[in-house]
N, C-alpha and C. Protein backbone atom coordinates (compact mmCIF):
# COMPACT_ATOMS: atom_id res chain seq x y z
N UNK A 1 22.83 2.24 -8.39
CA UNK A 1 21.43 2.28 -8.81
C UNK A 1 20.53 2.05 -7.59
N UNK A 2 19.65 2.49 -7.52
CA UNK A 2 18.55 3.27 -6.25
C UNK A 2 17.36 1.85 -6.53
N UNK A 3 17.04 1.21 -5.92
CA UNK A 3 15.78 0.35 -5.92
C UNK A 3 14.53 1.32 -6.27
N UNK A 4 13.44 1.03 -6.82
CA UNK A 4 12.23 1.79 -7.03
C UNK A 4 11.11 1.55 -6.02
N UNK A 5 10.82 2.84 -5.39
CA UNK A 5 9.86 2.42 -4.36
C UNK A 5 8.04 3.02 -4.95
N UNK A 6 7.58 2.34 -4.63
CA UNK A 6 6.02 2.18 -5.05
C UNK A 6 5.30 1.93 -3.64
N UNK A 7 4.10 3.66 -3.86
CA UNK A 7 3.50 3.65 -2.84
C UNK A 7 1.68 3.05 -3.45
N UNK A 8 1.50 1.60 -2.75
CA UNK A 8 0.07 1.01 -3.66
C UNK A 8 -0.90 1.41 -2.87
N UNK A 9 -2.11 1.91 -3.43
CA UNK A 9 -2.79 2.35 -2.32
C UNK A 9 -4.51 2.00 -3.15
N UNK A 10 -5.24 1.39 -1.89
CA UNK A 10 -6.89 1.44 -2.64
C UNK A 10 -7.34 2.72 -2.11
N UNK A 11 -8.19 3.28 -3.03
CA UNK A 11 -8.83 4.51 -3.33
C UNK A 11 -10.37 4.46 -3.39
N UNK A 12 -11.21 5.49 -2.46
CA UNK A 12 -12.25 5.65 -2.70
C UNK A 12 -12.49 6.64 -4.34
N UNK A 13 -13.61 7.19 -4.67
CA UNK A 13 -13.50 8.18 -5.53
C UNK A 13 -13.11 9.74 -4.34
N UNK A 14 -13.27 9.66 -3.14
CA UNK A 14 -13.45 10.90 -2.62
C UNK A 14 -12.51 10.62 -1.67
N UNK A 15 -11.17 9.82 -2.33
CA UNK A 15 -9.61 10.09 -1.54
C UNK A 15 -9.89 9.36 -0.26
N UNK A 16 -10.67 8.53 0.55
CA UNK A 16 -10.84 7.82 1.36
C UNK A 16 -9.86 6.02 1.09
N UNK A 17 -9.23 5.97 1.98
CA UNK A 17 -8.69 3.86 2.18
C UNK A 17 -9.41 2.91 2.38
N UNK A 18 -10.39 3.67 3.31
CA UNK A 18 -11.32 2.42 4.38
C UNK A 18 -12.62 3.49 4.35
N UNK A 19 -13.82 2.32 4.68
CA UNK A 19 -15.21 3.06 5.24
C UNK A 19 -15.45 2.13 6.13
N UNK A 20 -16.36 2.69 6.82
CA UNK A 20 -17.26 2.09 8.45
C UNK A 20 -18.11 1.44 7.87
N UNK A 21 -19.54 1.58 8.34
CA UNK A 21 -20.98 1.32 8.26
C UNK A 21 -20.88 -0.06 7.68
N UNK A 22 -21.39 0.13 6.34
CA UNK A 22 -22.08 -1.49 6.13
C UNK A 22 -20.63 -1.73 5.16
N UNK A 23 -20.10 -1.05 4.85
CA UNK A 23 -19.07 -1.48 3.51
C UNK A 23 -17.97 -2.77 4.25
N UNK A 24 -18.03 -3.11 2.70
CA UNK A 24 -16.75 -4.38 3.01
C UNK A 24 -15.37 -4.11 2.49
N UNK A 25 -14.50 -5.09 2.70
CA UNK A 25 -13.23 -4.74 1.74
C UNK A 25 -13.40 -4.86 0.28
N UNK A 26 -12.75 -4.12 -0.06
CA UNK A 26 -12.76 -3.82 -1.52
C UNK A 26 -13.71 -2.72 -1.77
N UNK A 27 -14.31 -2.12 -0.94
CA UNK A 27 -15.98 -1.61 -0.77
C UNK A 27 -16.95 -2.51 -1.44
N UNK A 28 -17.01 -4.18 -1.66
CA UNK A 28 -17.49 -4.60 -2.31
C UNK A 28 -17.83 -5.38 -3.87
N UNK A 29 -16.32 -3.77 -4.54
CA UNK A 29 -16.34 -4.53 -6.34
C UNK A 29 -15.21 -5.14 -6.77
N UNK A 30 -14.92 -5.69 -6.38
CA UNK A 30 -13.68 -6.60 -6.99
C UNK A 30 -14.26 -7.37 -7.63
N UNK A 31 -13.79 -7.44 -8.37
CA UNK A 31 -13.71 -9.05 -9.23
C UNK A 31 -12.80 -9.39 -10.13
N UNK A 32 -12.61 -10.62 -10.87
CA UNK A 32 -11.53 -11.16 -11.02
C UNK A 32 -10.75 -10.75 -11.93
N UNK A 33 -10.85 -9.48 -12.45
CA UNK A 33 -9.79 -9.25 -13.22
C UNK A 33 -8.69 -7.92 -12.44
N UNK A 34 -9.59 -7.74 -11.45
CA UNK A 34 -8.57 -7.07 -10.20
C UNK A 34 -7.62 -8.07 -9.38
N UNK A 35 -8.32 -9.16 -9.46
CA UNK A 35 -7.85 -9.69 -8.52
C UNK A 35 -6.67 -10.66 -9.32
N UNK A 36 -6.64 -10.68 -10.61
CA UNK A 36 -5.58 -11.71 -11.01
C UNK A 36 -4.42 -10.67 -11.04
N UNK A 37 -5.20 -9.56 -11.66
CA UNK A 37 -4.03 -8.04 -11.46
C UNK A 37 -3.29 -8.36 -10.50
N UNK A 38 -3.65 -8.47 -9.06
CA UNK A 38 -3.27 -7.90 -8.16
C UNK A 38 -2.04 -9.30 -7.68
N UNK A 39 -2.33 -10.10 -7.97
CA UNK A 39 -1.26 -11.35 -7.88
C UNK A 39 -0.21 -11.17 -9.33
N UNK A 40 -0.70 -10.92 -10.38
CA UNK A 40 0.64 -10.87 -11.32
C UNK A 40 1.11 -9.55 -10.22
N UNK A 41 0.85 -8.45 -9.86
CA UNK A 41 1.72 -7.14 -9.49
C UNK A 41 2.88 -8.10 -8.24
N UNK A 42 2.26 -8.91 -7.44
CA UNK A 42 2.93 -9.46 -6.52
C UNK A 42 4.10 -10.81 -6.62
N UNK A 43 3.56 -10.80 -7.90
CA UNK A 43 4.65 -12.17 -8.48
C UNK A 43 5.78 -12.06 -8.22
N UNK A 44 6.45 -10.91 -8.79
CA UNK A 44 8.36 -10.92 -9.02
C UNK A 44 8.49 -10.68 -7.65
N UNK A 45 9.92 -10.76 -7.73
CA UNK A 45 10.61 -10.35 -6.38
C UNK A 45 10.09 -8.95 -6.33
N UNK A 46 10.27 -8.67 -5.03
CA UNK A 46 10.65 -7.29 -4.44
C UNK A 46 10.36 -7.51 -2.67
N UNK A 47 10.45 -6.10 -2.10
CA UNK A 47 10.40 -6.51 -0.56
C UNK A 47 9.29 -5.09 -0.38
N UNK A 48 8.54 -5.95 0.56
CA UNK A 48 7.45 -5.26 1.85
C UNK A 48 8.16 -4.04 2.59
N UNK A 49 7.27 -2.58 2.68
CA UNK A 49 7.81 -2.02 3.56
C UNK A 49 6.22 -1.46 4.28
N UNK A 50 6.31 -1.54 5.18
CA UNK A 50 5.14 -1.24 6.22
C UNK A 50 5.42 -0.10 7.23
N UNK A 51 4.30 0.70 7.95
CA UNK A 51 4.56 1.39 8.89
C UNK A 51 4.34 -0.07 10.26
N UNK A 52 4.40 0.49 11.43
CA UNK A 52 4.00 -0.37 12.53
C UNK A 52 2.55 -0.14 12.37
N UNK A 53 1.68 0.41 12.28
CA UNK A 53 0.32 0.57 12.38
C UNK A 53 -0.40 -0.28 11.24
N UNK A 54 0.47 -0.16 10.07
CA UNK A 54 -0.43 -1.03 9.11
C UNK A 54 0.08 -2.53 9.51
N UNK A 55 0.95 -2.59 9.75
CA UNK A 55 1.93 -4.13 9.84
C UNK A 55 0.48 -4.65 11.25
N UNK A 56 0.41 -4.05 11.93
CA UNK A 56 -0.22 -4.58 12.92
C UNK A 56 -1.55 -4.69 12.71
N UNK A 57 -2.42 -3.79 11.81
CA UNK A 57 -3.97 -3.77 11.06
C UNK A 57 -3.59 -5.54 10.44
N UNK A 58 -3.12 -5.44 9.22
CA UNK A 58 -2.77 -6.72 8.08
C UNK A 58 -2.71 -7.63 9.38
N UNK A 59 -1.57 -7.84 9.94
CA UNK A 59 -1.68 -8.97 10.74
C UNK A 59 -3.13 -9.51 11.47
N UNK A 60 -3.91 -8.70 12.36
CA UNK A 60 -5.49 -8.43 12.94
C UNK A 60 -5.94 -9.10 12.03
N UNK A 61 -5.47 -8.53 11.03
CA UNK A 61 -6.91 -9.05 9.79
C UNK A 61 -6.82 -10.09 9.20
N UNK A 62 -5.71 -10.99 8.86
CA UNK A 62 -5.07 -12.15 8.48
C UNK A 62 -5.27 -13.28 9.70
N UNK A 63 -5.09 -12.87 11.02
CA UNK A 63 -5.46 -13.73 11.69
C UNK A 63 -6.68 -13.86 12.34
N UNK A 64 -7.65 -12.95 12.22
CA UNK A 64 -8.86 -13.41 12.51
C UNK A 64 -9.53 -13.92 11.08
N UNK A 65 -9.04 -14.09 10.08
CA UNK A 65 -9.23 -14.50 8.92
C UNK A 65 -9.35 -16.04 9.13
N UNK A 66 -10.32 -16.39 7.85
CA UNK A 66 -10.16 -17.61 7.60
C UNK A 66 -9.97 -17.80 6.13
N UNK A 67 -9.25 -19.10 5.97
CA UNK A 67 -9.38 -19.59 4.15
C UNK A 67 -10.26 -18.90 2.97
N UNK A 68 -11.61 -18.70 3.36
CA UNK A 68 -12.53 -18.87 2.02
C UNK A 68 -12.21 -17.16 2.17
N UNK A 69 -12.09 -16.31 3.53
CA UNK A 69 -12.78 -14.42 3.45
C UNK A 69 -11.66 -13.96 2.34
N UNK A 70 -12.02 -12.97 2.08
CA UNK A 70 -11.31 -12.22 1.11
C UNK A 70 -9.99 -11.50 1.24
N UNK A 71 -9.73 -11.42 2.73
CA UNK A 71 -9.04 -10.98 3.29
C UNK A 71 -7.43 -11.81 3.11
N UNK A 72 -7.95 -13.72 2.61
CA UNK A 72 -7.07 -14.33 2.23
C UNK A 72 -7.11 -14.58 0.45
N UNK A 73 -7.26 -13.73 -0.35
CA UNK A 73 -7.07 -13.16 -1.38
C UNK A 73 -5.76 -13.85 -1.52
N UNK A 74 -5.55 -14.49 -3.18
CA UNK A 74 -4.00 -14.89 -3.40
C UNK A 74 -3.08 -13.90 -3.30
N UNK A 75 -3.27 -12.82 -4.12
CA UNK A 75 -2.44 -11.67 -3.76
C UNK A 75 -1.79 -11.50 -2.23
N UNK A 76 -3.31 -11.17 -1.47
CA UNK A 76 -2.46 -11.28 0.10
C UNK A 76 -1.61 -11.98 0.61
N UNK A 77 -2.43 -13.05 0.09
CA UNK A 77 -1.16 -14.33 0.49
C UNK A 77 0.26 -14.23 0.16
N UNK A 78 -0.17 -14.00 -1.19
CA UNK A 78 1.74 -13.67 -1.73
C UNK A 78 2.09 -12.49 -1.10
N UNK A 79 1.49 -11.43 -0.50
CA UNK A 79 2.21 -10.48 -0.16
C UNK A 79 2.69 -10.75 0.90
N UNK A 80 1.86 -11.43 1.80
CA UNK A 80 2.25 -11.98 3.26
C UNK A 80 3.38 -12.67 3.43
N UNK A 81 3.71 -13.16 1.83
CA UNK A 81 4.86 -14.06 1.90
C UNK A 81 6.40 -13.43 1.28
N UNK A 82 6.62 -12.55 1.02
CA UNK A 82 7.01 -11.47 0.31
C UNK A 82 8.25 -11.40 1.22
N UNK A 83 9.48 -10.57 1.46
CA UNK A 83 9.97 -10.33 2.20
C UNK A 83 9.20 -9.06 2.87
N UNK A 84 9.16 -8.54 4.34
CA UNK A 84 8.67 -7.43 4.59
C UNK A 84 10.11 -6.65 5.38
N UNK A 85 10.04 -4.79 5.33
CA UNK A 85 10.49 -4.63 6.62
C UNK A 85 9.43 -3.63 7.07
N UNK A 86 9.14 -3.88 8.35
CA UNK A 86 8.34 -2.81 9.54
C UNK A 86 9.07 -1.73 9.87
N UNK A 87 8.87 -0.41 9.67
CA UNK A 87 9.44 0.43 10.24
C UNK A 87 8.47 1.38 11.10
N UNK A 88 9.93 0.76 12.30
CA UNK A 88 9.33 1.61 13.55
C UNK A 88 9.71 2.43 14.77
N UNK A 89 9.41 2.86 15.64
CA UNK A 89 10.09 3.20 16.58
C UNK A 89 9.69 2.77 17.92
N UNK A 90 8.25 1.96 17.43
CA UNK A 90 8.24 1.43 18.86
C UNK A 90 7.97 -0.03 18.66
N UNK A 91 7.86 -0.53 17.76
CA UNK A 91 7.42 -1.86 17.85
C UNK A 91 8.26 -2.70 18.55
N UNK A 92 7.88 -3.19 19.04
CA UNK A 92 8.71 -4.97 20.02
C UNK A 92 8.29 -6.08 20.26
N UNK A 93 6.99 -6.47 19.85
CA UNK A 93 6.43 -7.47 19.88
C UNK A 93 6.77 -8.72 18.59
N UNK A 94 7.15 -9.57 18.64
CA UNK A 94 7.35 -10.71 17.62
C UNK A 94 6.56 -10.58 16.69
N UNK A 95 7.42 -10.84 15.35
CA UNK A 95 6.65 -9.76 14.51
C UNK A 95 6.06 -11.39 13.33
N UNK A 96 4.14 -11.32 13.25
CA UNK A 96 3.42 -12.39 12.86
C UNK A 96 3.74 -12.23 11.09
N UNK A 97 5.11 -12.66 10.80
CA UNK A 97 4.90 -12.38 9.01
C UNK A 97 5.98 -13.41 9.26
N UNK A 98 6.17 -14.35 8.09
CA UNK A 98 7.17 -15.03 7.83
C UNK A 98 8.34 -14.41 7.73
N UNK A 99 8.76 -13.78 6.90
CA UNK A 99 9.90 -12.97 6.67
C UNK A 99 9.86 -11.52 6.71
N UNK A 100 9.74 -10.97 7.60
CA UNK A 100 9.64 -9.82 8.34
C UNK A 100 10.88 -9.36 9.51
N UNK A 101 11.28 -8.47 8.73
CA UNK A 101 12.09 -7.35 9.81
C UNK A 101 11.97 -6.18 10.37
N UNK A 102 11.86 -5.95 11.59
CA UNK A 102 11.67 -4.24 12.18
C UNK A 102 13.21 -3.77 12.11
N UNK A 103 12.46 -2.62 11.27
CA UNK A 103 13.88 -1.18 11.46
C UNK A 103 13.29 -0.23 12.07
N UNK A 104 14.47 0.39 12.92
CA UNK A 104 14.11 1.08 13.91
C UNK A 104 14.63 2.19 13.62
N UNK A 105 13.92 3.08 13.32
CA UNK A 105 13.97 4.78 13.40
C UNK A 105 13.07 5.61 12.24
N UNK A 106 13.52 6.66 11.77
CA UNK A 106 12.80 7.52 10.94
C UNK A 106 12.58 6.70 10.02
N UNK A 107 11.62 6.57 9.56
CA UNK A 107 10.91 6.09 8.00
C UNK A 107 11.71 6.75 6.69
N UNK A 108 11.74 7.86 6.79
CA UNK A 108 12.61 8.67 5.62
C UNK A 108 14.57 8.23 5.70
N UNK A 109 14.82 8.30 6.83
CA UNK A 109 16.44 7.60 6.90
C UNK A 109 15.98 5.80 6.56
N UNK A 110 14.75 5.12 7.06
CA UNK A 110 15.26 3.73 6.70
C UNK A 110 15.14 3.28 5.39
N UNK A 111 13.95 4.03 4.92
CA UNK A 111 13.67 3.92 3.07
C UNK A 111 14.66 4.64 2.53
N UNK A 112 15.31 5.74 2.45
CA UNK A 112 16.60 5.76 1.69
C UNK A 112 18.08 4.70 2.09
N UNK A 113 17.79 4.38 3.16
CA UNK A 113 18.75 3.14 3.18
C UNK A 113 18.44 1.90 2.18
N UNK A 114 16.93 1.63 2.48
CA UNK A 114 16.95 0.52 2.16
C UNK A 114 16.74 0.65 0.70
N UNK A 115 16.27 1.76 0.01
CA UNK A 115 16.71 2.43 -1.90
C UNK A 115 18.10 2.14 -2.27
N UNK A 116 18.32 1.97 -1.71
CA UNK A 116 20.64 2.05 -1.92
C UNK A 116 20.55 0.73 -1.87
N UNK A 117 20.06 0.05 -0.81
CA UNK A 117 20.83 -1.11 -0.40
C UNK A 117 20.08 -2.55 -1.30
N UNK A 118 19.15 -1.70 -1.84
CA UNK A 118 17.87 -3.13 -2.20
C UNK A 118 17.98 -3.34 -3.64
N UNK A 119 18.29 -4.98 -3.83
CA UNK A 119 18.37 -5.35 -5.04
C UNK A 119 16.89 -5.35 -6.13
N UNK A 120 16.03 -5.21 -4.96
CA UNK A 120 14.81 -5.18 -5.81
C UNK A 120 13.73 -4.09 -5.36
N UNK A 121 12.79 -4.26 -5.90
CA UNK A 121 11.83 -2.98 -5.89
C UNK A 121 11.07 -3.45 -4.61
N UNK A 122 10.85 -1.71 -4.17
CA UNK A 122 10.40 -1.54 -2.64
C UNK A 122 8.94 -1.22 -3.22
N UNK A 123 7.71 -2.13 -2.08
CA UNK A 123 6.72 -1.77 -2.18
C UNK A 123 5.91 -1.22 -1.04
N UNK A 124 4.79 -0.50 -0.96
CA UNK A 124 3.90 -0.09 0.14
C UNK A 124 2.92 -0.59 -0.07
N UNK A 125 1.92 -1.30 0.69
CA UNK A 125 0.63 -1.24 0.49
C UNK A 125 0.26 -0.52 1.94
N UNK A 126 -0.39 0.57 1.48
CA UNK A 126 -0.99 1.05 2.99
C UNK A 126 -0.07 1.92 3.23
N UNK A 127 -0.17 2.10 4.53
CA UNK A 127 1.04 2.49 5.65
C UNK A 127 0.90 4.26 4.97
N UNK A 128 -0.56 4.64 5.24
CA UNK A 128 -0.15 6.28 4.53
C UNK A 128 0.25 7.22 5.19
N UNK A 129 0.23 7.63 6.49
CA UNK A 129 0.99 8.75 7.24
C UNK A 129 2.86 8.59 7.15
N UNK A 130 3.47 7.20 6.75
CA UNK A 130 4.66 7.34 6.31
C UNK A 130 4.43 7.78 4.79
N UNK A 131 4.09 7.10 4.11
CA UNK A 131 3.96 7.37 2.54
C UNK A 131 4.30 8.73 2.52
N UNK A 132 3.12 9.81 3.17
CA UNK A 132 2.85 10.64 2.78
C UNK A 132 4.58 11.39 3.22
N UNK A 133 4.97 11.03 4.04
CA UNK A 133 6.20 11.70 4.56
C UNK A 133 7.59 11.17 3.63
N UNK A 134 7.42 9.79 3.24
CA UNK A 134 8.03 9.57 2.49
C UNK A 134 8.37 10.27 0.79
N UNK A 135 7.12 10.56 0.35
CA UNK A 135 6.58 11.30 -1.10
C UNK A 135 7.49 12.66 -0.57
N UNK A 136 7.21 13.66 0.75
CA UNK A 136 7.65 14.73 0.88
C UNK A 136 9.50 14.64 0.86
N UNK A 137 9.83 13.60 1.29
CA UNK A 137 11.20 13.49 1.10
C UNK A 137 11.52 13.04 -0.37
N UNK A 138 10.76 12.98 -1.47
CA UNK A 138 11.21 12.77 -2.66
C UNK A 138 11.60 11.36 -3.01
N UNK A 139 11.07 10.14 -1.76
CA UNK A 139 11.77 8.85 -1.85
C UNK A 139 10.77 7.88 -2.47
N UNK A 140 9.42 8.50 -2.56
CA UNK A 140 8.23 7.57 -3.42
C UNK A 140 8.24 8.07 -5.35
N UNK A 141 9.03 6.53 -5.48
CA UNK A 141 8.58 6.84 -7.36
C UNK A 141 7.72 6.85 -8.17
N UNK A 142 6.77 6.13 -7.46
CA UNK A 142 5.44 5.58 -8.31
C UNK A 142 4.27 5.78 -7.42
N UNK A 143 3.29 6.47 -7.32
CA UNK A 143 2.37 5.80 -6.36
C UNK A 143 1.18 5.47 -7.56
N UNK A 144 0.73 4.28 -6.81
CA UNK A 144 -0.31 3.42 -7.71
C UNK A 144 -1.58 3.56 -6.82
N UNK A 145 -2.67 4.24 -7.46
CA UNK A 145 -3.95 4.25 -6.83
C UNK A 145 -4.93 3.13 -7.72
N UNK A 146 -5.86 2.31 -6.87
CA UNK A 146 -6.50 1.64 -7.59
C UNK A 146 -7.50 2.55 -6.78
N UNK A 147 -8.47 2.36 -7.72
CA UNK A 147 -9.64 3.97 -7.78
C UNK A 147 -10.82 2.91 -7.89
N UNK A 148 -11.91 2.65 -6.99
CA UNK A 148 -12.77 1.51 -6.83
C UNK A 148 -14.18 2.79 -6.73
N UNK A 149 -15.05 2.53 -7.32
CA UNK A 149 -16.75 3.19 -7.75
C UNK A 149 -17.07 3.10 -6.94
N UNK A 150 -16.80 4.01 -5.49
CA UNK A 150 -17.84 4.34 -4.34
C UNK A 150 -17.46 5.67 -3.80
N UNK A 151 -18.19 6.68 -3.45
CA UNK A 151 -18.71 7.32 -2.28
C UNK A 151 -18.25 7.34 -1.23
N UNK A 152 -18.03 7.61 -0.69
CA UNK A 152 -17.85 7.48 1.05
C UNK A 152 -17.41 8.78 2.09
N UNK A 153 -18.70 9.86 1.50
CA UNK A 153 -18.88 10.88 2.21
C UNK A 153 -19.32 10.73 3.58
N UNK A 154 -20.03 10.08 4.23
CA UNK A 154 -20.30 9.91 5.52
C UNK A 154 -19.22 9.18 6.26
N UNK A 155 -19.07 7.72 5.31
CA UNK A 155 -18.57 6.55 6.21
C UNK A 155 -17.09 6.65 6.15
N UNK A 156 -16.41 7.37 5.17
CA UNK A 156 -14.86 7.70 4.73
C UNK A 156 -14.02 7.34 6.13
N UNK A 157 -12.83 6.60 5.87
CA UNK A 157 -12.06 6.71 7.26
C UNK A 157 -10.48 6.62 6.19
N UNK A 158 -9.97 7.31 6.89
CA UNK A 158 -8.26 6.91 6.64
C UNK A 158 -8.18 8.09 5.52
N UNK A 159 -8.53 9.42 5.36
CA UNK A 159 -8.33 10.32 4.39
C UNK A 159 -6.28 9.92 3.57
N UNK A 160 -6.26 9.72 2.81
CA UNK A 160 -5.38 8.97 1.81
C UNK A 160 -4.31 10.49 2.15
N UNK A 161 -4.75 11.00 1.23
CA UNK A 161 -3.33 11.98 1.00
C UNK A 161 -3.85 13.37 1.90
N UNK A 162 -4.98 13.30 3.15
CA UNK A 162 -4.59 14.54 3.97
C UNK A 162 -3.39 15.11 4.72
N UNK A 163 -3.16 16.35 4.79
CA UNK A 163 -1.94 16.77 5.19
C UNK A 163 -1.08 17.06 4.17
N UNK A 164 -1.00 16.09 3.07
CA UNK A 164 0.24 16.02 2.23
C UNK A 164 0.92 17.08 1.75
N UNK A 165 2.52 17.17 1.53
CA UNK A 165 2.30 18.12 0.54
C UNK A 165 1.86 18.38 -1.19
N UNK A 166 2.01 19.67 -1.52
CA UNK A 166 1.27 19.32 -3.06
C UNK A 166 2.31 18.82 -3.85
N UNK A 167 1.86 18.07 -4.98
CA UNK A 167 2.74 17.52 -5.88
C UNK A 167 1.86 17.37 -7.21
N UNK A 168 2.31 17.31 -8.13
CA UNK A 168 2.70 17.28 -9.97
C UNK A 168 2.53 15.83 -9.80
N UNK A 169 1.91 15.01 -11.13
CA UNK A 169 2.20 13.79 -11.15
C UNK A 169 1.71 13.58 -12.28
N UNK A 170 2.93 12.61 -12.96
CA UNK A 170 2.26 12.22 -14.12
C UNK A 170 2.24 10.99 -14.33
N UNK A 171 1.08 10.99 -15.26
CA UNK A 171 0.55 9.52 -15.46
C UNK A 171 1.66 8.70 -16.16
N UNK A 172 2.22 7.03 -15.76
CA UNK A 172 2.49 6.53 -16.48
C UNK A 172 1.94 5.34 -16.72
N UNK A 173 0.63 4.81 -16.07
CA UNK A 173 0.02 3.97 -16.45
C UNK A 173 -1.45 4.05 -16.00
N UNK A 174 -2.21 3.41 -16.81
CA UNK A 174 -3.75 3.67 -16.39
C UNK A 174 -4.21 2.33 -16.73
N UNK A 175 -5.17 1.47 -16.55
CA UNK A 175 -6.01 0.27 -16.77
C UNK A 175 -7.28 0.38 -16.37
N UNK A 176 -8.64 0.22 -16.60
CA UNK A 176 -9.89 -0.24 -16.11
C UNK A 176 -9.80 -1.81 -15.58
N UNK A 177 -9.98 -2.42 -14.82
CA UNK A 177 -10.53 -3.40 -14.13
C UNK A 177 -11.88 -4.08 -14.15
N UNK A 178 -12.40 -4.84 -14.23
CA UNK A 178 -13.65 -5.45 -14.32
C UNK A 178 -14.58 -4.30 -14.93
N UNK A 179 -14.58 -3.64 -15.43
CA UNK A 179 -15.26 -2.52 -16.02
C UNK A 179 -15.40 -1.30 -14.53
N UNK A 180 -15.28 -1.48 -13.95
CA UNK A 180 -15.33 -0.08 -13.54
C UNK A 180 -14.45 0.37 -12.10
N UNK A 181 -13.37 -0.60 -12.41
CA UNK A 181 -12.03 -0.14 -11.07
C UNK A 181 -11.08 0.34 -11.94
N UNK A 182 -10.67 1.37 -11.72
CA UNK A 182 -9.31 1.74 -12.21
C UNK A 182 -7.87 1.63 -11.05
N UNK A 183 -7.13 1.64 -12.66
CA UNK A 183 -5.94 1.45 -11.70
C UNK A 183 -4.87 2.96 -12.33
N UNK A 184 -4.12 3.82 -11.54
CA UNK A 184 -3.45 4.74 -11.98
C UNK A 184 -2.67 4.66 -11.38
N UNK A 185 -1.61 4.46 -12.02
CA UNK A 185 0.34 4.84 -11.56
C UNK A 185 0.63 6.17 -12.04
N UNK A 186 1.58 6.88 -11.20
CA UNK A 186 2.16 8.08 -11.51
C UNK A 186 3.33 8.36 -10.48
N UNK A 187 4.08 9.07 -11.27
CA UNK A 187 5.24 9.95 -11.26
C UNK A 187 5.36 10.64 -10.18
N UNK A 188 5.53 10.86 -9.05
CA UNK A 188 5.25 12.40 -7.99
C UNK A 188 6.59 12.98 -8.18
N UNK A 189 5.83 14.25 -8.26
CA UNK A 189 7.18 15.49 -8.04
C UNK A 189 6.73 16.20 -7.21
N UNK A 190 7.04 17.08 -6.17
CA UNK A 190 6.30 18.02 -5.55
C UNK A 190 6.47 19.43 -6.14
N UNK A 191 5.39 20.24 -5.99
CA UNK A 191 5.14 21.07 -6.25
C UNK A 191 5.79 21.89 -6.45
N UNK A 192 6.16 22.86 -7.45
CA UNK A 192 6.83 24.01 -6.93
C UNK A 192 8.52 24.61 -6.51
């Protein structure tokens, strides 16, 4: 039996991760019924899988962090505390996560290793130029978009699923959030 891997990802409405200008994290609407969400999702076991680029963003951002910013969110916290592995090919620097391991090579050979080998469910937050390569190898089961009420035609950074290939997906779960965040899980198949 294959561990289940889940690619989690925050969502503009216009397929954007991140914006510039004045926006904050979350773009601003969180509130607490996202946010208790987002700690039950992190409760059970399972293990962290990161690219080197996001592993090294999260870290930046955790340590110029303090207690009260949002950035130390319980969720984060638990995720921070989570088992992780980094996959990379160049990373070498001591890696700032409690339980954190770098694997070294293709993203698509280390996530089907670690599908075989993992007693529990594999998660992503972030890390989308693997995702997206990962989904094309058929190794992402779930990807979960939380879909947050903003815009971000000018300020958009981190286009989510550009490049990708096309894929089919079906819904197997949907929720509203504080009235107006959604959350959507689905199925990917690729196209065709």
């Amino acid at each position: 039996m294959t561990a289940t891997y889940t690619f989690d990802v925050f969502c503009s409405l216009d397929g954007f991760g991140a914006a510039g200008g004045d926006w904050t994290g979350y773009w601003g609407k969180q509130g607490p019924e996202l946010l208790e969400h987002r700690l039950a999702l992190y409760a059970g076991e399972q293990r962290m899988v990161f690219g080197a680029r996001t592993y090294r963003a999260f870290a930046r951002m955790l340590d110029a962090s303090t207690e009260a910013s949002d950035v130390r969110d319980a969720w984060v916290t638990r995720m921070r505390n989570l088992p992780a592995t980094v996959v990379s090919t160049t990373l070498d620097e001591k890696l700032d996560w409690p339980d954190a391991t770098v694997a070294c090579g293709d993203a698509v050979d280390v996530v089907a290793r670690l599908k075989e080998e993992s007693d529990v469910p594999l998660r992503s937050h972030g890390s989308l130029s693997m995702n997206r390569a990962l989904m094309a190898a058929g190794l992402v089961d779930r990807v979960q978009v939380t879909l947050f009420p903003v815009i971000t035609g000018r300020t958009g950074l981190e286009p989510i699923f550009q490049g990708a290939a096309d894929f089919d997906l079906e819904l197997l779960e949907h929720r509203t959030l504080d009235g107006h965040i959604q959350e959507l899980v689905y199925r990917p198949t690729l196209h065709g």
